[in-house]
C-alpha atoms as a PDB file:
ATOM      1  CA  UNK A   1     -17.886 145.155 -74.146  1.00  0.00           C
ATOM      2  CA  UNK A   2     -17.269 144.261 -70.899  1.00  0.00           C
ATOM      3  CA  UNK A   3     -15.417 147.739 -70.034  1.00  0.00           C
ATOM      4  CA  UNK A   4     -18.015 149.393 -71.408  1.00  0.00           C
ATOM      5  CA  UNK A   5     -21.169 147.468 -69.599  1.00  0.00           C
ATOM      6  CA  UNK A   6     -18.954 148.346 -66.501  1.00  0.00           C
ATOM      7  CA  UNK A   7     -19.235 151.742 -67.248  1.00  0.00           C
ATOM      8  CA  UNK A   8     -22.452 151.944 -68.212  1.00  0.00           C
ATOM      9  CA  UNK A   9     -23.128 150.367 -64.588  1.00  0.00           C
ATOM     10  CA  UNK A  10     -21.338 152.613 -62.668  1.00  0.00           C
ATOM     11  CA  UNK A  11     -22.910 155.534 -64.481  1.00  0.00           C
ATOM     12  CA  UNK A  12     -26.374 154.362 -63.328  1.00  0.00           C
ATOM     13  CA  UNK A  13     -25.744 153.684 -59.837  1.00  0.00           C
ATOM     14  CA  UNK A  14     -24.065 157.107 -59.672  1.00  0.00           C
ATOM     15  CA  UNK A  15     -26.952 159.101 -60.911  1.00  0.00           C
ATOM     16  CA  UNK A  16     -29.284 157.029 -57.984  1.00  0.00           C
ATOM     17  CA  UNK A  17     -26.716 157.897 -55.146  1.00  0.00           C
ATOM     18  CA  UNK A  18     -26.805 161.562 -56.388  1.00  0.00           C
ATOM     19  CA  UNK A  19     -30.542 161.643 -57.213  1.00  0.00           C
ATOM     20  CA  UNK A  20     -31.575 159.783 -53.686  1.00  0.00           C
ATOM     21  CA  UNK A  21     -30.824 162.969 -51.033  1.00  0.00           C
ATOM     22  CA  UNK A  22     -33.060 165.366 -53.823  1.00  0.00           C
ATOM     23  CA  UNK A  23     -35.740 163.023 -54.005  1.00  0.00           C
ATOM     24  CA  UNK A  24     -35.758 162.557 -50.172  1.00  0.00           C
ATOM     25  CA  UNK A  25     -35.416 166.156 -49.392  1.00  0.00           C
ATOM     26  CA  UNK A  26     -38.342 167.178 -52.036  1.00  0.00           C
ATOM     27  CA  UNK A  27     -40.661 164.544 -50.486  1.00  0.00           C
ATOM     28  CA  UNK A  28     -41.435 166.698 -47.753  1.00  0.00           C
ATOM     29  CA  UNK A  29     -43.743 169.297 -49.037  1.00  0.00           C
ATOM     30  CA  UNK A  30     -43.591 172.747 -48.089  1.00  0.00           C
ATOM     31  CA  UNK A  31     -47.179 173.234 -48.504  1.00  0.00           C
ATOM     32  CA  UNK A  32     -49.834 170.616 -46.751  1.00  0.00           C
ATOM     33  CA  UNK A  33     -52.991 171.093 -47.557  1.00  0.00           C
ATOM     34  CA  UNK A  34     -56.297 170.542 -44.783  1.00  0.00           C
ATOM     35  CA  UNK A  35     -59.594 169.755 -45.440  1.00  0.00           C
ATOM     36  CA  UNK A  36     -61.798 173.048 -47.218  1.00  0.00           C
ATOM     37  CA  UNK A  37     -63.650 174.867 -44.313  1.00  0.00           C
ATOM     38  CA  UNK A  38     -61.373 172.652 -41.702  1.00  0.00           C
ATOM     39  CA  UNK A  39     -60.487 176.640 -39.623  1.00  0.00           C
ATOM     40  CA  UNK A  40     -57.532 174.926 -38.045  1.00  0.00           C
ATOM     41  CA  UNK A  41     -55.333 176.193 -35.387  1.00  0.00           C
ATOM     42  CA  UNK A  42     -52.994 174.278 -33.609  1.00  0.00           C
ATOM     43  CA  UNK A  43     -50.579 171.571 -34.767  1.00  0.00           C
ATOM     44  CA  UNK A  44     -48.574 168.969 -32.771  1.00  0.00           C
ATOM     45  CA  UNK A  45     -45.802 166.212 -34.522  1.00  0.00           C
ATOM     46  CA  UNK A  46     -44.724 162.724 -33.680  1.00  0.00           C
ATOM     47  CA  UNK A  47     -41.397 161.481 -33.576  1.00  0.00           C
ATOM     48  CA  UNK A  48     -41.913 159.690 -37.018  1.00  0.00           C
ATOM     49  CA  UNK A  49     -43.649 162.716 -38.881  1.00  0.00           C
ATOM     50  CA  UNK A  50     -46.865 162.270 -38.208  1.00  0.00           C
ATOM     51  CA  UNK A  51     -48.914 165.426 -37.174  1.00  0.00           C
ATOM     52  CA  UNK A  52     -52.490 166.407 -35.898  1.00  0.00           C
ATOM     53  CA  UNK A  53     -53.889 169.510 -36.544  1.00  0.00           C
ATOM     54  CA  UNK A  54     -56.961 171.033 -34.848  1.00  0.00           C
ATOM     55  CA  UNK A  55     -60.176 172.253 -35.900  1.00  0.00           C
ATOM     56  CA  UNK A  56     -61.828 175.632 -34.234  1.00  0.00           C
ATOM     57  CA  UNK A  57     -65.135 175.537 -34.746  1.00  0.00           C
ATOM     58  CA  UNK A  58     -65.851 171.827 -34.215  1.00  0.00           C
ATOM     59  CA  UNK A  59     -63.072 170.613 -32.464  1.00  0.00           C
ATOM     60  CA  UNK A  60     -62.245 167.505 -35.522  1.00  0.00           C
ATOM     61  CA  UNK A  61     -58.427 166.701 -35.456  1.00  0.00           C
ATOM     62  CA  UNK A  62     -56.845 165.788 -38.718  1.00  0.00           C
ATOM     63  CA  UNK A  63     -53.941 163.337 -38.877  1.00  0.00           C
ATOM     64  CA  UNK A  64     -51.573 162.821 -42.183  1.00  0.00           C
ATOM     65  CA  UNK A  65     -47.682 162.419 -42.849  1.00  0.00           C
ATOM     66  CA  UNK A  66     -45.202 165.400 -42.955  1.00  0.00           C
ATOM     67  CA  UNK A  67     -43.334 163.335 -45.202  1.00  0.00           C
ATOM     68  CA  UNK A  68     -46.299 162.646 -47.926  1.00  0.00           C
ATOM     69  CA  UNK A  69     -48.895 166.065 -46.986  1.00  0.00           C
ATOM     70  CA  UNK A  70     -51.782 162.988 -46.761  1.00  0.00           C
ATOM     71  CA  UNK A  71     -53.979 162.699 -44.453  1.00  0.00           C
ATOM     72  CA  UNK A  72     -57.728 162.288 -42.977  1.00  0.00           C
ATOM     73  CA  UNK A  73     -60.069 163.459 -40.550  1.00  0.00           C
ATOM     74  CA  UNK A  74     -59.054 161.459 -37.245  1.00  0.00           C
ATOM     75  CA  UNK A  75     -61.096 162.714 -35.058  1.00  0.00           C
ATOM     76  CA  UNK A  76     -64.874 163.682 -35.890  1.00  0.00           C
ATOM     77  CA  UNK A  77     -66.059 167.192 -34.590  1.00  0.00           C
ATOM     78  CA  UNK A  78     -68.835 167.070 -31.970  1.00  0.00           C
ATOM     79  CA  UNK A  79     -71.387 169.433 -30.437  1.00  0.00           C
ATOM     80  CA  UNK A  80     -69.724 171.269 -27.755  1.00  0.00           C
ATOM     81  CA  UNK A  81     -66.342 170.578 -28.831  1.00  0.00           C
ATOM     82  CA  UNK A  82     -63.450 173.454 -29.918  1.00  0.00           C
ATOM     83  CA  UNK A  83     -59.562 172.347 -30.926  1.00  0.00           C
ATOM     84  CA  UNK A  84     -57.669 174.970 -30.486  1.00  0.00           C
ATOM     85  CA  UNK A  85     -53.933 174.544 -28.784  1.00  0.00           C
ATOM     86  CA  UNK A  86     -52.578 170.732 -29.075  1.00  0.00           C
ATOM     87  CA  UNK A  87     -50.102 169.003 -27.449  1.00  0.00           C
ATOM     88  CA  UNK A  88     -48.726 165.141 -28.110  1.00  0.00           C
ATOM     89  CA  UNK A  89     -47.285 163.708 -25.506  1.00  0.00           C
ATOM     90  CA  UNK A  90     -47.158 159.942 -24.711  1.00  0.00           C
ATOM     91  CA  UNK A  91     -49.580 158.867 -26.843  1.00  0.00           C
ATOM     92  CA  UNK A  92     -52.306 161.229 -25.617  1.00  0.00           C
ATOM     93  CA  UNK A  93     -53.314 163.774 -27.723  1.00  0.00           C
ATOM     94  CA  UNK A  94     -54.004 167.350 -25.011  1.00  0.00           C
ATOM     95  CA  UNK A  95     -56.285 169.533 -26.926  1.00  0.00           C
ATOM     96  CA  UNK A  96     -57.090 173.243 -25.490  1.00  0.00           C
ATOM     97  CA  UNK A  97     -60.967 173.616 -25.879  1.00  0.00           C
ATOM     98  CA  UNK A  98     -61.170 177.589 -26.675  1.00  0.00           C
ATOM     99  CA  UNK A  99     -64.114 179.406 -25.156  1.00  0.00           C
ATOM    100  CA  UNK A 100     -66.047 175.889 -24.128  1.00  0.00           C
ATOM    101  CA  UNK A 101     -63.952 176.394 -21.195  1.00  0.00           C
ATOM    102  CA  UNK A 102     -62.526 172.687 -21.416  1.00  0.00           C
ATOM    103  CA  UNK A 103     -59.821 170.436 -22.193  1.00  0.00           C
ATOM    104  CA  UNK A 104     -59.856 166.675 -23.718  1.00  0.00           C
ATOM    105  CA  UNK A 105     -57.440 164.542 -23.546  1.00  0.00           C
ATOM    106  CA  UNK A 106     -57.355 161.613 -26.776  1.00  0.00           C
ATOM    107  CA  UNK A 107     -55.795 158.730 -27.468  1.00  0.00           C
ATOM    108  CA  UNK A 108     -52.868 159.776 -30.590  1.00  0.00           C
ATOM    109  CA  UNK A 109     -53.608 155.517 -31.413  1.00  0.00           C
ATOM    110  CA  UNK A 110     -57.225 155.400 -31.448  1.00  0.00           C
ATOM    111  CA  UNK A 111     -58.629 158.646 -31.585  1.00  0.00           C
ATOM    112  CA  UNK A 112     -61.116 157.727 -28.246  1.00  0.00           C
ATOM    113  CA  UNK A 113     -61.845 160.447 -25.945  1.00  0.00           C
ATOM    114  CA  UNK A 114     -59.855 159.376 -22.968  1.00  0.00           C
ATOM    115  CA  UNK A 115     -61.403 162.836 -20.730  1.00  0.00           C
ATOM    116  CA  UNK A 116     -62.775 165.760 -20.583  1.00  0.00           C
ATOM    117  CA  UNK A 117     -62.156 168.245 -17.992  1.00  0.00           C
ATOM    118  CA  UNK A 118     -64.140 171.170 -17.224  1.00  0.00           C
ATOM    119  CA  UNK A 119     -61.998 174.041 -16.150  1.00  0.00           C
ATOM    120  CA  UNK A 120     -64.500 177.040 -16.367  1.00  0.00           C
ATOM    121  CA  UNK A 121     -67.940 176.830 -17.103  1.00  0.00           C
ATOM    122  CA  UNK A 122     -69.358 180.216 -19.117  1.00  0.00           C
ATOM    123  CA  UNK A 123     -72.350 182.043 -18.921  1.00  0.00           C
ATOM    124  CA  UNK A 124     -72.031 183.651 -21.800  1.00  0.00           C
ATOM    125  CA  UNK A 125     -69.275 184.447 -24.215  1.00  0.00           C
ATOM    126  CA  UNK A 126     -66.231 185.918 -24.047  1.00  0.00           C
ATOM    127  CA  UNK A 127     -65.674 184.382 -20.739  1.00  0.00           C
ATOM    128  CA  UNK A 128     -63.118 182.209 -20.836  1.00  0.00           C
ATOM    129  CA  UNK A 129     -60.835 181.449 -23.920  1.00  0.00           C
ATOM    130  CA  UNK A 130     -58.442 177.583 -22.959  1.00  0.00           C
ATOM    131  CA  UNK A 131     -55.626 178.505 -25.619  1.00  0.00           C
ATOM    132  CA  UNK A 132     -52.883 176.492 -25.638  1.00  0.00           C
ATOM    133  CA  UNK A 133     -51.517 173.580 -23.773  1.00  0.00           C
ATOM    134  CA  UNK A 134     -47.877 172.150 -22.874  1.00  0.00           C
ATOM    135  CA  UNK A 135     -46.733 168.788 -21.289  1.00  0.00           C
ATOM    136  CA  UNK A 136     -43.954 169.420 -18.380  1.00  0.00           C
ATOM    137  CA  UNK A 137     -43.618 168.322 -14.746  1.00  0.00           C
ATOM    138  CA  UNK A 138     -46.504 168.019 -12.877  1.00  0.00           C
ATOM    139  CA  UNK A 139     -48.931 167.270 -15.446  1.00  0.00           C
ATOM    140  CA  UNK A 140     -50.361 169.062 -18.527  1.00  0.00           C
ATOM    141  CA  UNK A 141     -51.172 173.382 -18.300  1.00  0.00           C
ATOM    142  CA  UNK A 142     -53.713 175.000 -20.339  1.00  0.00           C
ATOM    143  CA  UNK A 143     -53.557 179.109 -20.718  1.00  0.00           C
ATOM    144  CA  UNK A 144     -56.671 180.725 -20.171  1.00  0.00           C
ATOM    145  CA  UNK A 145     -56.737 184.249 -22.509  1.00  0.00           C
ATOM    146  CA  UNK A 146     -59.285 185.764 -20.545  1.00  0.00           C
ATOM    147  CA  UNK A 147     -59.168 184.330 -16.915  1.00  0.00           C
ATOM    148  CA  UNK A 148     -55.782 184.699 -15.383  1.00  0.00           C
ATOM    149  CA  UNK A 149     -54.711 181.317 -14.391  1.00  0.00           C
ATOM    150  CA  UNK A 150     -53.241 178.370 -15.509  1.00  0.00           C
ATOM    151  CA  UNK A 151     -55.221 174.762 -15.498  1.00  0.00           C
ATOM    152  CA  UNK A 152     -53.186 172.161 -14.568  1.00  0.00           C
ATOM    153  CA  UNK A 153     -54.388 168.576 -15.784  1.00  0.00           C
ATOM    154  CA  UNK A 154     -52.168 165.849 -13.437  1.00  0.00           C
ATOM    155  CA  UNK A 155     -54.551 162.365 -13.832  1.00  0.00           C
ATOM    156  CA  UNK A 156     -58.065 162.877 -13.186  1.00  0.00           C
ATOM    157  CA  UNK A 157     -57.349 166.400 -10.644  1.00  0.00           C
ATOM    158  CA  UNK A 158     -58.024 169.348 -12.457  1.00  0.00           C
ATOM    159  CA  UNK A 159     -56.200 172.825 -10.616  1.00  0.00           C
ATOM    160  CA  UNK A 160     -56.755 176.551 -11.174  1.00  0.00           C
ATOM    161  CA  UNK A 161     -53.214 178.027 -10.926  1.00  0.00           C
ATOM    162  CA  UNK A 162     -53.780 182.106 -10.499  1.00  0.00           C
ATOM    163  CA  UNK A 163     -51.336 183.906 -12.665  1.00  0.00           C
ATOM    164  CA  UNK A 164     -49.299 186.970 -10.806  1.00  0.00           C
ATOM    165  CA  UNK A 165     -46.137 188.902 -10.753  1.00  0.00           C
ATOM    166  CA  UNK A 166     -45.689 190.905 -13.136  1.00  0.00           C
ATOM    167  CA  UNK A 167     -48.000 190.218 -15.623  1.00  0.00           C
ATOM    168  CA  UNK A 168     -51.256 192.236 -16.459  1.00  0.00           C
ATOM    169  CA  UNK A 169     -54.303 190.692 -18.172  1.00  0.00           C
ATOM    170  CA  UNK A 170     -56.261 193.450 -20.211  1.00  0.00           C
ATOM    171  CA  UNK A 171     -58.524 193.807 -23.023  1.00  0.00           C
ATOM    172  CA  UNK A 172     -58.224 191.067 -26.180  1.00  0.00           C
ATOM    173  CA  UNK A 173     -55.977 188.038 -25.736  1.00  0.00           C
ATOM    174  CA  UNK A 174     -53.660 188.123 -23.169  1.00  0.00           C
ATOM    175  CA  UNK A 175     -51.946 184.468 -21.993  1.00  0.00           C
ATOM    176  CA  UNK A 176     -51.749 182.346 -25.478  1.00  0.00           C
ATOM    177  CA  UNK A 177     -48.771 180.292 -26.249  1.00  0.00           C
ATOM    178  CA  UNK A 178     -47.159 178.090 -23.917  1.00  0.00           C
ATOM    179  CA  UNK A 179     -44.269 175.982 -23.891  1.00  0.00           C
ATOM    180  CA  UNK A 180     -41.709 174.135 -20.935  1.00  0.00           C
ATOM    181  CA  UNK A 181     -37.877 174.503 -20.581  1.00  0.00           C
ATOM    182  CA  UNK A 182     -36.425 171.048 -20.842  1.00  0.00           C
ATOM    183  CA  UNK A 183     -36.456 170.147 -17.352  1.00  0.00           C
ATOM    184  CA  UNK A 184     -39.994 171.252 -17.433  1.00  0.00           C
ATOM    185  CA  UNK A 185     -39.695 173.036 -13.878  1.00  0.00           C
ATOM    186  CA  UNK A 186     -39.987 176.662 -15.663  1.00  0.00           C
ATOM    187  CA  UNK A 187     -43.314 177.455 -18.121  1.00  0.00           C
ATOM    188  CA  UNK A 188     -42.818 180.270 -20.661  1.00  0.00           C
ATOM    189  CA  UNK A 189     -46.050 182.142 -21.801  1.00  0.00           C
ATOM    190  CA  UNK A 190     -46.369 184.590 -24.141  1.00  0.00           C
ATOM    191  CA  UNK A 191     -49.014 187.524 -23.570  1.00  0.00           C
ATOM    192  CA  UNK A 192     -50.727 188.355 -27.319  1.00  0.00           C
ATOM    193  CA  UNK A 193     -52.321 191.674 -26.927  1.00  0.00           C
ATOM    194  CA  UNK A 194     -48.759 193.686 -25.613  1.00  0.00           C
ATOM    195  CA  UNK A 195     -45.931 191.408 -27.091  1.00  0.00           C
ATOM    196  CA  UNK A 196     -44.190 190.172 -23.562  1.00  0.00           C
ATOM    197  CA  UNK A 197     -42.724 186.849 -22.803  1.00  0.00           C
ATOM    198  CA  UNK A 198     -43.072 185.708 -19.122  1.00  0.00           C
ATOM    199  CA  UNK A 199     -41.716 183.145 -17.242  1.00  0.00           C
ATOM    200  CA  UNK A 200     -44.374 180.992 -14.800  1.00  0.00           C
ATOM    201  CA  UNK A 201     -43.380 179.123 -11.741  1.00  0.00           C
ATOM    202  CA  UNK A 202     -45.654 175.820 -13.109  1.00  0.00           C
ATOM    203  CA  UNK A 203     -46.286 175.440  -9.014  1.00  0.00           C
ATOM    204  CA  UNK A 204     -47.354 178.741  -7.620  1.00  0.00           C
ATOM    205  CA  UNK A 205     -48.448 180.390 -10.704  1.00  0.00           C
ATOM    206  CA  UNK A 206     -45.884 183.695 -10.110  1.00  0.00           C
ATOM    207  CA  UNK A 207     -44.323 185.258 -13.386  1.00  0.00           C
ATOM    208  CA  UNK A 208     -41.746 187.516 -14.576  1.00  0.00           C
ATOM    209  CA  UNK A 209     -41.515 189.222 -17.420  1.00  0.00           C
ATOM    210  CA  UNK A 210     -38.558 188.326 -20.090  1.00  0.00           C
ATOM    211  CA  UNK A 211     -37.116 191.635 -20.531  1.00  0.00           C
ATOM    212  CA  UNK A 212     -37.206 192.302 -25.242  1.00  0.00           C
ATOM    213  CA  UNK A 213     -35.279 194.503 -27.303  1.00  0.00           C
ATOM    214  CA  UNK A 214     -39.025 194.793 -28.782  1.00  0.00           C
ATOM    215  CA  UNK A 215     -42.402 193.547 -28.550  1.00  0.00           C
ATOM    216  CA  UNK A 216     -43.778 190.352 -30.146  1.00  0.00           C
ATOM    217  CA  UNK A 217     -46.980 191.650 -30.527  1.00  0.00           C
ATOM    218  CA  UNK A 218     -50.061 189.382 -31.855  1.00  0.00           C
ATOM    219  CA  UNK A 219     -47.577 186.851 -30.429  1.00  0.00           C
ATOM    220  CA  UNK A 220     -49.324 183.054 -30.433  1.00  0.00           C
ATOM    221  CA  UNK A 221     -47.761 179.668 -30.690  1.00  0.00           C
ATOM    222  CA  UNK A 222     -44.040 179.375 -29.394  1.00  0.00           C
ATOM    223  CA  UNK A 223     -41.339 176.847 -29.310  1.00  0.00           C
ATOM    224  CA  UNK A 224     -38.658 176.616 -27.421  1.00  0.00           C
ATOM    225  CA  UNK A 225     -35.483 174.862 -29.117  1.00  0.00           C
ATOM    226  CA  UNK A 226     -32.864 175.148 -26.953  1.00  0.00           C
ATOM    227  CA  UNK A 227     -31.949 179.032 -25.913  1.00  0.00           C
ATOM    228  CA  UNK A 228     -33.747 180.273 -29.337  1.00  0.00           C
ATOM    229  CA  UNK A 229     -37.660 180.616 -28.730  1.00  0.00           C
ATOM    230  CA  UNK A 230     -39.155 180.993 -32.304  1.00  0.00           C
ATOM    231  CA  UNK A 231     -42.904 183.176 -31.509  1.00  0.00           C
ATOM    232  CA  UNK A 232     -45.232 182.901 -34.551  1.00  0.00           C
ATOM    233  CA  UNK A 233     -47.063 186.654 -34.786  1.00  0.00           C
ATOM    234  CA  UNK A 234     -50.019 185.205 -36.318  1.00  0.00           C
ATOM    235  CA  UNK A 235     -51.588 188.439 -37.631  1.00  0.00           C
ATOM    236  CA  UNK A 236     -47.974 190.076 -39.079  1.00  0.00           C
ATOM    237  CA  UNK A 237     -47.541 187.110 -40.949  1.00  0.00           C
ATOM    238  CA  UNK A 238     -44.323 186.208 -39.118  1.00  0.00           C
ATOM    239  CA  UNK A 239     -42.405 184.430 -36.730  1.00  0.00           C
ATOM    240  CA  UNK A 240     -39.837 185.672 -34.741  1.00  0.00           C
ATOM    241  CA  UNK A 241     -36.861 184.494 -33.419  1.00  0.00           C
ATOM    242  CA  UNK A 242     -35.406 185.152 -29.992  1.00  0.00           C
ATOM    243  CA  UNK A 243     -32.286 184.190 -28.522  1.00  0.00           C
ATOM    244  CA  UNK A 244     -32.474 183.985 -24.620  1.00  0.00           C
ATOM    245  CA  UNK A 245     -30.070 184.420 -21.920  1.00  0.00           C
ATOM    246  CA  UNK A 246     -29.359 182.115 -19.909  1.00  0.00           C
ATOM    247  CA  UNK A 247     -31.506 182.613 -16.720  1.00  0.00           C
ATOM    248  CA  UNK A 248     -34.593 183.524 -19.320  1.00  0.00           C
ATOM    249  CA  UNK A 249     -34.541 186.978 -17.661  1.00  0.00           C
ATOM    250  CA  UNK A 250     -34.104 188.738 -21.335  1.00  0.00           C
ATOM    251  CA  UNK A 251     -34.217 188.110 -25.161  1.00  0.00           C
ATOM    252  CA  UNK A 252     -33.129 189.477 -28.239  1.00  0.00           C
ATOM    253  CA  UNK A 253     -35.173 189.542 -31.540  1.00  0.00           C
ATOM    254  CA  UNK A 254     -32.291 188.359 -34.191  1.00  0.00           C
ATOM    255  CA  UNK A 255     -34.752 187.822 -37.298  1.00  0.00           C
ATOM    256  CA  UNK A 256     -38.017 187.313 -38.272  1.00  0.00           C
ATOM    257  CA  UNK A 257     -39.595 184.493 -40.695  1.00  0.00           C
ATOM    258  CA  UNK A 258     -41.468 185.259 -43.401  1.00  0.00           C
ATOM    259  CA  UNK A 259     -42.780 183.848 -46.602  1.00  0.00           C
ATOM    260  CA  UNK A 260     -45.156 183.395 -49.285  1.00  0.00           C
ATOM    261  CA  UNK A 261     -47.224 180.353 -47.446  1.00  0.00           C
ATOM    262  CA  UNK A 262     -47.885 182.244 -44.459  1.00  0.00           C
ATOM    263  CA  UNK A 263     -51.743 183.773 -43.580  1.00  0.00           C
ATOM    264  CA  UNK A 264     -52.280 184.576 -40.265  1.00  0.00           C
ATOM    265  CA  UNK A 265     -50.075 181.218 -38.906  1.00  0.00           C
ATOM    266  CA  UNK A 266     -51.190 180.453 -35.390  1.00  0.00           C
ATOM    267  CA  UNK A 267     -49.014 177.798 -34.043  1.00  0.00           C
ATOM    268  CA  UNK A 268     -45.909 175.856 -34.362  1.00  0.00           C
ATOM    269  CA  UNK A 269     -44.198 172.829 -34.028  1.00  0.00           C
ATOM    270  CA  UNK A 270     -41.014 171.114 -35.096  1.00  0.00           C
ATOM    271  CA  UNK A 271     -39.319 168.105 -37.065  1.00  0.00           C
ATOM    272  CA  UNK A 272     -35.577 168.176 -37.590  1.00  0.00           C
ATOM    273  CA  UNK A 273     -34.783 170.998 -38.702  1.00  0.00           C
ATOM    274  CA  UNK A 274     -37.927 171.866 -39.911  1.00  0.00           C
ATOM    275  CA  UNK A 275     -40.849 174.118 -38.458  1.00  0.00           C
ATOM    276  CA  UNK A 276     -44.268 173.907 -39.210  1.00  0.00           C
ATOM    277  CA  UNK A 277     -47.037 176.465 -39.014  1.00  0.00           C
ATOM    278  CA  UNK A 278     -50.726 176.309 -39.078  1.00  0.00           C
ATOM    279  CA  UNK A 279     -52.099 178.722 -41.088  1.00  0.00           C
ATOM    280  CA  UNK A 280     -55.707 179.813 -39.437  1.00  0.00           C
ATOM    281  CA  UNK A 281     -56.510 182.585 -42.279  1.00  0.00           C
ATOM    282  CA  UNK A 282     -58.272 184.283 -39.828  1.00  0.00           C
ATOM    283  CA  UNK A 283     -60.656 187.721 -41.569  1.00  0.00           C
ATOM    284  CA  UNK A 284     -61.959 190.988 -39.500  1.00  0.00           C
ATOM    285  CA  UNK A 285     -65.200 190.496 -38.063  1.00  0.00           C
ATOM    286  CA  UNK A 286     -68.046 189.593 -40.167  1.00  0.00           C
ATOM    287  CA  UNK A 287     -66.187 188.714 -42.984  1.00  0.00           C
ATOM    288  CA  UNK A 288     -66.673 184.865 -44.344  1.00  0.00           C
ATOM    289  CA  UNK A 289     -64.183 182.629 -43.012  1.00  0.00           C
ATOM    290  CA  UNK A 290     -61.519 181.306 -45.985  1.00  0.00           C
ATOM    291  CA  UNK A 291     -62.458 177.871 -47.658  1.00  0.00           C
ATOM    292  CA  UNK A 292     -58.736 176.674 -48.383  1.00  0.00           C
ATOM    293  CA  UNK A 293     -56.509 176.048 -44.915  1.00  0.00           C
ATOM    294  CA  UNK A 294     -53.173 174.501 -45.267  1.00  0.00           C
ATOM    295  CA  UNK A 295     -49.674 173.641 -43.137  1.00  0.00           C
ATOM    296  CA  UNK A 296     -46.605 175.616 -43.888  1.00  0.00           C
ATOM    297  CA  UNK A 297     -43.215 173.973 -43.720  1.00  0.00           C
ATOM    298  CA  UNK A 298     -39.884 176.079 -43.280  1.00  0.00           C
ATOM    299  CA  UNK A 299     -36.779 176.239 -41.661  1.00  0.00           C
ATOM    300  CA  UNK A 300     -34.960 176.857 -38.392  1.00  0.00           C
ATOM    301  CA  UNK A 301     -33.040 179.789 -38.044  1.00  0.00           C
ATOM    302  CA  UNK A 302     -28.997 179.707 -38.937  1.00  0.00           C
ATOM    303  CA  UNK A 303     -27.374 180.533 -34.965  1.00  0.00           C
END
């Protein structure tokens, strides 16, 4: 009896120890869903999992768990507000402001609006487009699609950095996705409507172009995760993934991601060796906007 009550033991505690890792890894979904009519577009993750996710149209962030997919409306929309780009970075929530021409700063504990900063005040539309935003030294940067310069945030002192070198603004979305080497002294942009990657001197605003084995066109978010820069094409459906050199002078497109959760993903962040994508849905003109808008979860790329 007392063989067989050992046994019996055993044989439980085993089956726990093996079923514990599958139960942890599935309780990370790979699908998060967002509020109907939300019309995110940028996503940025804590530490611990937790992520905020931006609304377009009204500028409402939405904060839930990677690990559960729950999650609430943080931040009310406002008139006059826009979410597009966000950054996290400590505790302050930087969140790009799309064609208001303005950035906010929150607090990622409380949800108040800590600031608002005016970068470029339209007359009309089309004007001015604040995409995306990054954290490095010297304050917070905000890409402009339509004007080129960079807005540097650094306390309350707002600065219009004018973009040159050797990129050329043009028709539709040009500067979009923005991220900082790890020493945060270089910026890397990338430039939608051609496919090019520049680098940005974060001080004078000069660039140079990061010579591709082929274009990343429709190119939005990017990460940077150590030399391999992942770009997410929102419109292909894909993200690609580009190993650098090592003075960022050139890349080389190894792969692209695809998959069955992706419609027209916008921007990305990471957790472990997970990614996450937004998924903005966006339609041609004059077409009804989606009702459904969710998070995609997938992996890094094998070196």
């Amino acid at each position: 009896m007392r063989r067989k009550l050992l046994v019996t033991l055993w044989t439980a505690v085993a089956a726990f120890v093996l079923a514990a890792p599958l139960a942890a890894k599935g309780s990370f979904p790979e699908r998060i869903a967002l509020p109907d009519d939300f019309r995110p577009e940028g996503i940025a993750i804590a530490k611990r999992g937790t992520f905020y996710v931006g609304s377009i149209p009204t500028g409402a962030i939405y904060r839930g768990s990677l690990k559960t997919g729950q999650g609430s409306v943080f931040i009310p929309g406002a008139e006059g507000r826009s979410a597009i780009g966000v950054e996290l970075d400590h505790g302050r929530l930087y969140v790009a402001g799309g064609g208001t021409g303005k950035g906010f700063v929150y607090s990622a504990r409380t949800g108040q609006l800590l600031a608002t900063h005016t970068f470029f005040t339209p007359t009309g539309p089309g004007q001015t487009f604040v995409n995306d935003v990054v954290v490095a030294r010297g304050g917070a940067y905000f890409t402009d699609s339509v004007r080129p310069v960079l807005y540097r945030v650094s306390g309350d002192q707002v600065t219009a950095i004018s973009l040159t070198g050797e990129i050329v603004y043009g028709p539709g979305n040009n500067a979009n996705g923005i991220d900082t080497t790890p020493n945060g002294k270089t910026l890397i942009i990338v430039q939608t409507n051609v496919g090019k990657l520049f680098t940005v001197d974060r001080n004078t605003g000069a660039t140079r172009e990061m010579k591709l084995n082929e274009p990343v066109v429709n190119g939005d978010g990017i990460l940077l995760d150590g030399k391999t820069l992942y770009v997410v094409q929102n419109r292909d459906n894909k993200v690609a993934v580009i190993r650098l050199n090592r003075t960022l002078s050139s890349g080389v497109v190894t792969t692209h991601i695809t998959g069955p959760n992706f419609d027209v993903p916008t921007t990305i962040d990471e957790f472990g060796k997970r990614l996450y994508a937004v998924n903005a849905r966006f339609r041609p003109a004059g077409t009804p906007p989606e009702k459904e808008y969710w998070v995609t979860q997938f992996r890094k790329a094998m070196p």
